[in-house]
Protein backbone atom coordinates (compact mmCIF):
# COMPACT_ATOMS: atom_id res chain seq x y z
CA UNK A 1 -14.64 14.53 21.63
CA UNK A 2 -12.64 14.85 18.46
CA UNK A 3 -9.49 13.95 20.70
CA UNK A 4 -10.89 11.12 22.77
CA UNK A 5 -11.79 9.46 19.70
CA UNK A 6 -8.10 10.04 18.52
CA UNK A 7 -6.52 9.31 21.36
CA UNK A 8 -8.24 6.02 21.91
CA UNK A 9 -8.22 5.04 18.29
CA UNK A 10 -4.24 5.53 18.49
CA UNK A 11 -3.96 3.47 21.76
CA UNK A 12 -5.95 0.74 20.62
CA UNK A 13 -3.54 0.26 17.40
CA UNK A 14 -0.75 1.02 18.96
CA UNK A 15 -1.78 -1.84 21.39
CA UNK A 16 -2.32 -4.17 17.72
CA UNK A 17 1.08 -3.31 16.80
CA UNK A 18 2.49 -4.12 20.04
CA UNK A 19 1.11 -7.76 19.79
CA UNK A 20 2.30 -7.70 16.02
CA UNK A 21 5.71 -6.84 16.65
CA UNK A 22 6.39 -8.85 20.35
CA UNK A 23 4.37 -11.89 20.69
CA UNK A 24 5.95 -15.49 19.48
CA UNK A 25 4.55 -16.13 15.51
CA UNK A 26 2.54 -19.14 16.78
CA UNK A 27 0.79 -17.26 19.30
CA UNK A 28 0.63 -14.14 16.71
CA UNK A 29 -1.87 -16.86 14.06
CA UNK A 30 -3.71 -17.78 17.08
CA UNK A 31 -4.55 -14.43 17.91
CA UNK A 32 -5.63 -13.56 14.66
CA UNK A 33 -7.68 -16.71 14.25
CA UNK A 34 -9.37 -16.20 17.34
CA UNK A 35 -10.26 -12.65 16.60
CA UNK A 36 -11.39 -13.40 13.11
CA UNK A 37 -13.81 -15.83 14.37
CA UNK A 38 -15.35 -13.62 17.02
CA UNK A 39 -15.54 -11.09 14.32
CA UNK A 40 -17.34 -13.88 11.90
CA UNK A 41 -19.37 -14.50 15.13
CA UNK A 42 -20.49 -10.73 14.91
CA UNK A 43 -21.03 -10.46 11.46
CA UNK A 44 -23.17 -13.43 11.41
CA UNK A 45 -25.23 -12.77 14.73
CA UNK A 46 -27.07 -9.75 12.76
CA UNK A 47 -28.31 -11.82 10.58
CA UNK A 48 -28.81 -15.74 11.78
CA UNK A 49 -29.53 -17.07 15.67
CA UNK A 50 -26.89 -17.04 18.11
CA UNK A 51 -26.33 -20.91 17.66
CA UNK A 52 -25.83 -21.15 14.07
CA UNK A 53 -24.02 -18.14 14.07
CA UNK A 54 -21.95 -19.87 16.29
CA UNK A 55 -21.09 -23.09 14.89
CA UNK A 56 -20.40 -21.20 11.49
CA UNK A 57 -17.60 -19.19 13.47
CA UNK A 58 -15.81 -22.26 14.98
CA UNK A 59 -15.94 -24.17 11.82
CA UNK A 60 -13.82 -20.96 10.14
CA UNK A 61 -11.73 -21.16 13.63
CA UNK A 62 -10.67 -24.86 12.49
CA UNK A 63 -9.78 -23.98 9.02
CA UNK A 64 -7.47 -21.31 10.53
CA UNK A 65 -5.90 -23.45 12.97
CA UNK A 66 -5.73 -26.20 10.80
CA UNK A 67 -5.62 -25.60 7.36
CA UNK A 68 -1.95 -26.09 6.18
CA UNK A 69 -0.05 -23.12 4.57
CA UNK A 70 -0.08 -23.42 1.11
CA UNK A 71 1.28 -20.51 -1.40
CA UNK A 72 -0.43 -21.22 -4.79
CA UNK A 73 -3.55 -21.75 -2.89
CA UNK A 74 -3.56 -18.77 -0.62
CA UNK A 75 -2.62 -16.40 -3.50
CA UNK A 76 -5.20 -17.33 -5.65
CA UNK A 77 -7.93 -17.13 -2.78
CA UNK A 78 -6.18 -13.71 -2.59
CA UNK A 79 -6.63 -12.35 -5.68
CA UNK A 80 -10.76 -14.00 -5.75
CA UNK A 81 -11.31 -11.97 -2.80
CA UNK A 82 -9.82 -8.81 -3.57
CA UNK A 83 -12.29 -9.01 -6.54
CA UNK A 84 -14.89 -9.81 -4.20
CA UNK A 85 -14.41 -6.60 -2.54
CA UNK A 86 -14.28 -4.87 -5.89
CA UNK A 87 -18.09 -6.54 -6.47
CA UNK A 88 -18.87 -4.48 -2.79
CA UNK A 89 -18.27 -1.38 -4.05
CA UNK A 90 -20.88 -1.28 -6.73
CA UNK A 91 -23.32 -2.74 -3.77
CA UNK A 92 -22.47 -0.37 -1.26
CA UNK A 93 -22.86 2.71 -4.45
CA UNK A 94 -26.42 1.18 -5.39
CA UNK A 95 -27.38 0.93 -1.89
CA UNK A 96 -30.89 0.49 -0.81
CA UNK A 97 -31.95 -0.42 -4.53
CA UNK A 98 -30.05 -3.77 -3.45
CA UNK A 99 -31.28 -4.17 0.14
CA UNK A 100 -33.42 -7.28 -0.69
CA UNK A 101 -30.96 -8.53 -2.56
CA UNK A 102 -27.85 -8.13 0.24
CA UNK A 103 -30.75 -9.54 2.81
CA UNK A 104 -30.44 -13.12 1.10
CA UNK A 105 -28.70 -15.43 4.04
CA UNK A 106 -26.63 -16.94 1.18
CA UNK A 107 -25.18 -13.71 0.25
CA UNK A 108 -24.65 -13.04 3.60
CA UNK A 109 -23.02 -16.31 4.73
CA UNK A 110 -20.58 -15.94 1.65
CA UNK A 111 -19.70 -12.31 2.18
CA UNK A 112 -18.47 -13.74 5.65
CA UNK A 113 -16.38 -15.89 4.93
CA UNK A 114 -14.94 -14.72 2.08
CA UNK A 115 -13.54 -11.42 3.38
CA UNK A 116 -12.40 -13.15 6.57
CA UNK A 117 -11.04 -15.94 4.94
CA UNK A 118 -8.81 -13.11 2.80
CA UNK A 119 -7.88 -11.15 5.44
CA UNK A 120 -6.28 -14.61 6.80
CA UNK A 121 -4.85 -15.55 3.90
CA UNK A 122 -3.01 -12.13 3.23
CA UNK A 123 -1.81 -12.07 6.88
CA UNK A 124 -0.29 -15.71 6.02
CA UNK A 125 1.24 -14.72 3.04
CA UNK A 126 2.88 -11.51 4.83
CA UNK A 127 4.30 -13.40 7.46
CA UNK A 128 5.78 -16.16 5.72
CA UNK A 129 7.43 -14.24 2.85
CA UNK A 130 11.21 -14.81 2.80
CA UNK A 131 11.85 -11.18 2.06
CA UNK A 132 9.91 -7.65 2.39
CA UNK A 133 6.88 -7.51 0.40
CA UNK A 134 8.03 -3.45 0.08
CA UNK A 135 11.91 -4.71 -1.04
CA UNK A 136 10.97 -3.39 -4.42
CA UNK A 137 10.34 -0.19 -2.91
CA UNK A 138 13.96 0.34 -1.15
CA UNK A 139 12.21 -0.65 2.05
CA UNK A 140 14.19 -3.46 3.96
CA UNK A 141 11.70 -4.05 6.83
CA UNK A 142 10.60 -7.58 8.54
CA UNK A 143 6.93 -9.46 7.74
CA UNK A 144 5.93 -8.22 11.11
CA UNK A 145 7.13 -4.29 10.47
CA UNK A 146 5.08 -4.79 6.79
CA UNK A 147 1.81 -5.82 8.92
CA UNK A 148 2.31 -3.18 11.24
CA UNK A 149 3.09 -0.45 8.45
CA UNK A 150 -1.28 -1.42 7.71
CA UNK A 151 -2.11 -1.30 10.76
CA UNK A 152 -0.76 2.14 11.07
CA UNK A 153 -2.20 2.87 8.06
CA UNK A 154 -6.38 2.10 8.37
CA UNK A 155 -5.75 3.36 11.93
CA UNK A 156 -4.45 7.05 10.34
CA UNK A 157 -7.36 6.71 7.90
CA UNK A 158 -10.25 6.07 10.19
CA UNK A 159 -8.73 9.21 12.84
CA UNK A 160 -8.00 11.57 10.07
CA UNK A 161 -11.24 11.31 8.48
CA UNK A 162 -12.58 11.58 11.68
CA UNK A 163 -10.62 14.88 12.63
CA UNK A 164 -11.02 16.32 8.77
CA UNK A 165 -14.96 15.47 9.05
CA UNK A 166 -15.75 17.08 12.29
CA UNK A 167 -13.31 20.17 11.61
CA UNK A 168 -13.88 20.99 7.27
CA UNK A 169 -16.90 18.65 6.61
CA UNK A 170 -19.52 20.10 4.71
CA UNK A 171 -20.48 17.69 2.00
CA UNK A 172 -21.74 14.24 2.72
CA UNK A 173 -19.48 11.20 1.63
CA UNK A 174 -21.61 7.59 1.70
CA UNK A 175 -24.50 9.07 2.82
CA UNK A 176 -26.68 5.95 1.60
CA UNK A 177 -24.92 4.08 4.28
CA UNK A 178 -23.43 6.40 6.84
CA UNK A 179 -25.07 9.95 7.48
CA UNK A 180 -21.85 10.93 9.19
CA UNK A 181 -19.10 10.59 6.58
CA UNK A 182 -18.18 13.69 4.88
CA UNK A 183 -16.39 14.45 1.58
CA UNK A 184 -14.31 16.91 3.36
CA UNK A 185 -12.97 13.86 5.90
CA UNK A 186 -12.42 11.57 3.20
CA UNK A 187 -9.91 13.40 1.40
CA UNK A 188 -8.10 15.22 3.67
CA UNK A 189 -7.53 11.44 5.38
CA UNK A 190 -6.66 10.07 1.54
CA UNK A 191 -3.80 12.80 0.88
CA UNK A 192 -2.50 12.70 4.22
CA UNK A 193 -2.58 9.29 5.64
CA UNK A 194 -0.07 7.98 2.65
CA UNK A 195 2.20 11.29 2.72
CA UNK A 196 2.55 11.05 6.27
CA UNK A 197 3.72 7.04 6.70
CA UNK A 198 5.95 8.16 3.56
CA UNK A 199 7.59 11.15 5.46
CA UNK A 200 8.27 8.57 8.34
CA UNK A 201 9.47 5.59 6.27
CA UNK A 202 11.88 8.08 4.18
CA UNK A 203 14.09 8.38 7.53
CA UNK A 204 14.33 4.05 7.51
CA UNK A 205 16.07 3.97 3.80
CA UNK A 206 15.92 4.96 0.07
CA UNK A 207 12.55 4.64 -0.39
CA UNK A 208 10.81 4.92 -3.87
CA UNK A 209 8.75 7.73 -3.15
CA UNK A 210 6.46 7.85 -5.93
CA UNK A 211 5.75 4.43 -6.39
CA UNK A 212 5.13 3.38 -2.87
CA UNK A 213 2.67 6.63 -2.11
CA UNK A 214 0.92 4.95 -5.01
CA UNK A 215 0.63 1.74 -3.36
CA UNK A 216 -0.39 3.22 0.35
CA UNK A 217 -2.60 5.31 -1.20
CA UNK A 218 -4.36 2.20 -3.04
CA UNK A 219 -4.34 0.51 0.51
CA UNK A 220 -6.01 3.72 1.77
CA UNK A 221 -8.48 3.49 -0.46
CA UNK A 222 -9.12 -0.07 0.45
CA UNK A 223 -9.15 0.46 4.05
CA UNK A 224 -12.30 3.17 2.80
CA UNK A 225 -13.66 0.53 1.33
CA UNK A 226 -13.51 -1.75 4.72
CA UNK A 227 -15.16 0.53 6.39
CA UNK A 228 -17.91 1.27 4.06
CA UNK A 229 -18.65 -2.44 4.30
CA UNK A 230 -18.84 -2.47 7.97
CA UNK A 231 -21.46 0.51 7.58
CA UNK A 232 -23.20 -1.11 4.83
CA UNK A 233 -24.37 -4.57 6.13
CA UNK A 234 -24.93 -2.54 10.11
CA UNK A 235 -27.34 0.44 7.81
CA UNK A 236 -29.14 -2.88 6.90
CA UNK A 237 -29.71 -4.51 9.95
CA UNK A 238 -30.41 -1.73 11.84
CA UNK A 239 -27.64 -1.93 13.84
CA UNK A 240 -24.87 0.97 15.73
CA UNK A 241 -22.13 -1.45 15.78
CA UNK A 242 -21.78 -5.55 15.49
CA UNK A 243 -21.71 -5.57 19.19
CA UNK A 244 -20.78 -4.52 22.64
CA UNK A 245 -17.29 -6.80 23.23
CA UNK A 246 -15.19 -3.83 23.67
CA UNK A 247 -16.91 -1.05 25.23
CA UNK A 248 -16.96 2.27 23.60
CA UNK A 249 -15.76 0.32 20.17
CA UNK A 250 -18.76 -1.63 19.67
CA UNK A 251 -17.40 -5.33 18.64
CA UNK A 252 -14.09 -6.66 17.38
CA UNK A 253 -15.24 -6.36 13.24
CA UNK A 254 -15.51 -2.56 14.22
CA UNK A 255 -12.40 -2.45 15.05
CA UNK A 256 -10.72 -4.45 12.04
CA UNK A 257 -13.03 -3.87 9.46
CA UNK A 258 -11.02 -1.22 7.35
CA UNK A 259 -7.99 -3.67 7.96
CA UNK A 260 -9.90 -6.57 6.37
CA UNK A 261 -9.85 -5.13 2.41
CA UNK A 262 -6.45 -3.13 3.44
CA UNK A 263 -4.13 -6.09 3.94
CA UNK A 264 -5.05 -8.28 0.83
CA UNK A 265 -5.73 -5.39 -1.62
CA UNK A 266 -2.14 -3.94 -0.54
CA UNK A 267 -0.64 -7.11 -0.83
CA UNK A 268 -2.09 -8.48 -4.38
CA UNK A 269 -1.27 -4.64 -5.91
CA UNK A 270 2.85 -5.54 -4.86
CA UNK A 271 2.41 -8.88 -6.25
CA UNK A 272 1.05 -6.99 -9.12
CA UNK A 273 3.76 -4.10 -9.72
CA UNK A 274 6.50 -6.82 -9.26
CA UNK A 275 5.47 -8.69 -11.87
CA UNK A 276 4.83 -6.18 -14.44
CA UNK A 277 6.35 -3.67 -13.87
């Protein structure tokens, strides 16, 4: 079981960082902007009818095929959600004192689109920077190798929390919102998912080591914090996953859900260390 689940996990991001890396950029924002609105579609469905939950997802379709790139704008809608997934944590700790209050359809609308609109935004930002986001770091590698550097990153978090819970896990981790998670899982994933992408990117160039396990480890943390999310709003509807799209992985939010706070947290923490440090 504990290999299955490993296995597949690593052939389904491989199979994200295949489309990362080969297909034409066009095609690449198309992709995205069609997964991000199924995922909208899922996240919505739990908790409005099929119809409005529908039209909500194509109007945030249109804004991603249409809405012109724009830097100021995107990095400021960067930074607000970043802090909007900072607000999550304290809902997902507090959880079910809150579950009235995360019930509201307002709440839920704007916790929709605000994390998908982010995860959009930092994708944009990623691919259209000049140079490397991790240049600062002594790491010379393209938009597309930064994306897929995340990728590989939530995917090693979600499998080695997996493998750490199942084989050390004693203590529960999250239990408010997932009975599975375990302590145990959690940190083995947190020390190892960082050390390991370090140990691979050290044979690419003169990396800063310290520095940039600081910043994978913050974006490991994040991609926690994706997850927990996920968890969170399915512990209140009652539901196993946001739906049945891809079978054996529930729906497509399932799947990107740790992704969604890893890419902009990672990215507004560089944009952070650059200019302060």
């Amino acid at each position: 079981m504990i290999s299955k689940r490993i296995i597949s996990g690593s052939l389904m991001a491989l199979s994200i960082g295949l489309v990362i890396l080969f297909i034409p950029s066009l095609f690449l924002g198309y992709f995205l902007a069609l997964m991000l609105s199924i995922s909208c579609w899922e996240f919505f469905n739990l908790r409005f009818s099929s119809s409005v939950s529908l039209v909500l997802s194509l109007i945030l379709l249109s804004f991603f095929v249409f809405l012109p790139y724009q830097i100021l704008l995107f990095q400021i809608i960067l930074f607000l959600g970043v802090f909007f997934w900072l607000i999550l944590v304290m809902q997902i700790i507090i959880f079910p004192l809150n579950k009235a209050f995360l019930q509201n359809k307002f709440l839920w609308l704007s916790t929709g689109l605000i994390t998908h609109f982010t995860f959009w935004v930092s994708f944009n930002l990623i691919m259209n920077d000049q140079n490397s986001i991790l240049l600062s770091f002594g790491l010379d590698i393209t938009s597309r190798g930064s994306l897929f550097l995340l990728v590989c990153l939530s995917a090693l978090m979600d499998s080695l929390a997996y493998y750490g819970g199942r084989k050390m896990g004693r203590r529960k981790f999250l239990s408010n919102i997932s009975p599975n998670k375990t302590l145990e899982g959690f940190l083995f994933a947190i020390i190892f998912s960082p050390l390991i992408l370090l140990i691979l990117l050290s044979f690419i160039g003169e990396i800063e080591t310290l520095s940039l396990y600081f910043v994978l480890l913050l974006g490991a943390l994040f991609s926690v914090l994706g997850d927990a999310f996920a968890s969170l709003f399915k512990r209140i509807s009652g539901a196993k996953d946001f739906s049945n799209l891809i079978p054996g992985h529930g729906g497509v939010l399932d799947r990107i859900d740790s992704h969604m706070a890893c890419f902009p947290a990672f990215l507004l923490i560089i944009y952070l260390i650059n200019t302060f440090f």
